[in-house]
Every structure is written in C-alpha cells, then in structure tokens.
C-alpha atoms as a PDB file:
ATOM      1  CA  UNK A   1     179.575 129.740 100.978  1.00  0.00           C
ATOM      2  CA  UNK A   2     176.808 132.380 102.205  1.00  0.00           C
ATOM      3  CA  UNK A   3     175.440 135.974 100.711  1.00  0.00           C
ATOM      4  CA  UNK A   4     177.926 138.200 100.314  1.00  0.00           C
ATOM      5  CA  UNK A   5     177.456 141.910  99.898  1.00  0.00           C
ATOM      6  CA  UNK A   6     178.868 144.235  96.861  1.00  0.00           C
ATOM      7  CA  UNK A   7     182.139 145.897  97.270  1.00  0.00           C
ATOM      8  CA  UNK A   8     183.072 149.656  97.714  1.00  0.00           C
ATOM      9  CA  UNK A   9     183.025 149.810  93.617  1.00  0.00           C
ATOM     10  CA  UNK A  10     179.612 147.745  93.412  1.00  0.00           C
ATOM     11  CA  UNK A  11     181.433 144.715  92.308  1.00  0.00           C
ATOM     12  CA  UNK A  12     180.444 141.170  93.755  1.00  0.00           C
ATOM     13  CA  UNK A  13     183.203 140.218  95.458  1.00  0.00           C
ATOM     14  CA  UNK A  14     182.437 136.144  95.156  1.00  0.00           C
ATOM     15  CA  UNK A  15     179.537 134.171  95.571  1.00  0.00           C
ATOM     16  CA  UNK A  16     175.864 135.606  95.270  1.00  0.00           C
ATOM     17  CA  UNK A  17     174.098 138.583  97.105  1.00  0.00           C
ATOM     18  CA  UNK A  18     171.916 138.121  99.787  1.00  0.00           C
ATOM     19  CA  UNK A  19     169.360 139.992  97.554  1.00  0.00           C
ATOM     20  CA  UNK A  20     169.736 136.232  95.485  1.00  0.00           C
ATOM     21  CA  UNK A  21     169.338 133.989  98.407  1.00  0.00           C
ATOM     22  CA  UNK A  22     166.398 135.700  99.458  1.00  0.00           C
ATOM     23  CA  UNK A  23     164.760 134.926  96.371  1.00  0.00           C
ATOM     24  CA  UNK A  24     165.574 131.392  96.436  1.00  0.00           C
ATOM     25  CA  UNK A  25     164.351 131.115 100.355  1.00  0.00           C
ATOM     26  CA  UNK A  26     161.270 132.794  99.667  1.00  0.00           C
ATOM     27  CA  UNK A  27     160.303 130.103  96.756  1.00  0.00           C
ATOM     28  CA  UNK A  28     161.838 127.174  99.152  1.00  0.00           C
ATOM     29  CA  UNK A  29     159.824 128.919 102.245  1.00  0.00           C
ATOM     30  CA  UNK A  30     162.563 129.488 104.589  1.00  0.00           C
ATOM     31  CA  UNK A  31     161.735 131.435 107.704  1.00  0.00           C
ATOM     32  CA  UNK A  32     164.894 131.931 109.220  1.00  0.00           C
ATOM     33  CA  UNK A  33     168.380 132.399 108.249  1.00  0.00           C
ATOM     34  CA  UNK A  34     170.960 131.638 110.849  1.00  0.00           C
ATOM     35  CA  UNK A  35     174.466 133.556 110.093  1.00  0.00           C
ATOM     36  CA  UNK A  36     177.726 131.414 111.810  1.00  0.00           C
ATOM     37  CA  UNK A  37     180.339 133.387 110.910  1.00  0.00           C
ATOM     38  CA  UNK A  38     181.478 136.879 110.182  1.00  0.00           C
ATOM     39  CA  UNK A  39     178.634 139.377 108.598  1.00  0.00           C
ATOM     40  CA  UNK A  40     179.806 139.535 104.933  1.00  0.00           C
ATOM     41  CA  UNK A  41     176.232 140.898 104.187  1.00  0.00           C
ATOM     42  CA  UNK A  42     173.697 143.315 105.533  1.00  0.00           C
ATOM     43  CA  UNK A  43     170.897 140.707 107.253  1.00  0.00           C
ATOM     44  CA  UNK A  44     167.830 143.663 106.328  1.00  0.00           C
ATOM     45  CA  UNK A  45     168.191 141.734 102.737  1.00  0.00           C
ATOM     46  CA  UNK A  46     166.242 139.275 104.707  1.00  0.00           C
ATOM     47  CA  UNK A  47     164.329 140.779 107.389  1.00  0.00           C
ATOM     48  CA  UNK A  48     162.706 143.378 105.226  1.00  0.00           C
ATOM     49  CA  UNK A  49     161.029 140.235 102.981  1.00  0.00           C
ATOM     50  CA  UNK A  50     159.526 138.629 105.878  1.00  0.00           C
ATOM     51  CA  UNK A  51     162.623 135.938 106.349  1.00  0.00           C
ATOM     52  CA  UNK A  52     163.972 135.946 110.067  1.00  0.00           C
ATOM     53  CA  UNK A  53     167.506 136.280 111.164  1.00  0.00           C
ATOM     54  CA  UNK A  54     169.698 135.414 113.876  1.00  0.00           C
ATOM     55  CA  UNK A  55     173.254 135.465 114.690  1.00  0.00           C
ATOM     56  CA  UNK A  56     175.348 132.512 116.039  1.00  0.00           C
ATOM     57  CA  UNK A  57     178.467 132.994 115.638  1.00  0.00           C
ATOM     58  CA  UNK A  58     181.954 131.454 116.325  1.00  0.00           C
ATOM     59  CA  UNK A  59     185.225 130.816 114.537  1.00  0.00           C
ATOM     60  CA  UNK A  60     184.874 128.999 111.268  1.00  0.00           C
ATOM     61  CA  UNK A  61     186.182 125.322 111.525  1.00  0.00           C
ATOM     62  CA  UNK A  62     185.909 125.120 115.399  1.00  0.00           C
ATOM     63  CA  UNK A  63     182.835 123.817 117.483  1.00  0.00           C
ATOM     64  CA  UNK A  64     180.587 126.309 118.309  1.00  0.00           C
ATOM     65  CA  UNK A  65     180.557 127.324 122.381  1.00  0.00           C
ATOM     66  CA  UNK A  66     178.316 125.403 124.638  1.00  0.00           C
ATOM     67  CA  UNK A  67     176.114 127.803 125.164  1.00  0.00           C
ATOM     68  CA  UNK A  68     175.121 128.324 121.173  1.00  0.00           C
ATOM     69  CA  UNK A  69     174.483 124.322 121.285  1.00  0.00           C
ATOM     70  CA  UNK A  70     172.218 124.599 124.331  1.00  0.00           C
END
C-alpha cells in the first residue's frame, strides 16, 4: 500500500498520507519515490521536501512494458 491523499470531507480514506511517508523517507534518506500505479496522492508532498519523484506506471498485477524495464 502507498500514500494516499484525504478525501473530499478531509477523511483518510485508508492507509497513511504522503505527508507521513515523507517523514519516514526523510529519516531513512530516500531520494526518490517512484509511483507504479494510479496517483492516489499529490507527489508535491514529496518534491517540496527535497525527495524526488517519478512516474512509472502500468496496470497493477501485470509486468510493466518493456520500455519502463529498459
């Protein structure tokens, strides 16, 4: 499970914010944070404290295309 953003209401709707992670990446030193799937969070959580993002995404339980591998 990844970060998750808040809901229209400001409820988490399952698992922990991105806010969260970042804390724990910071502490751990992660650089980079790699989302795989569908955004379900806003990636500035993690750009604006100096933590890197990218996107590589495909369809969750398949092999990711060639050209994400290469």
């Amino acid at each position: 499970m990844g970060p998750v953003d808040r809901d229209q209401r400001g409820t988490l709707r399952y698992g922990h914010s991105a806010s969260s992670y970042t804390k724990i990446f910071k502490h751990l030193n992660v650089s980079r944070v790699i989302r795989l799937n569908e955004p379900k969070y806003d990636k500035a959580a993690f750009t604006k404290n100096g933590i890197d993002h990218d996107e590589m995404i495909f369809i969750d339980g398949s092999a990711p295309p060639q050209g994400i591998v290469d």
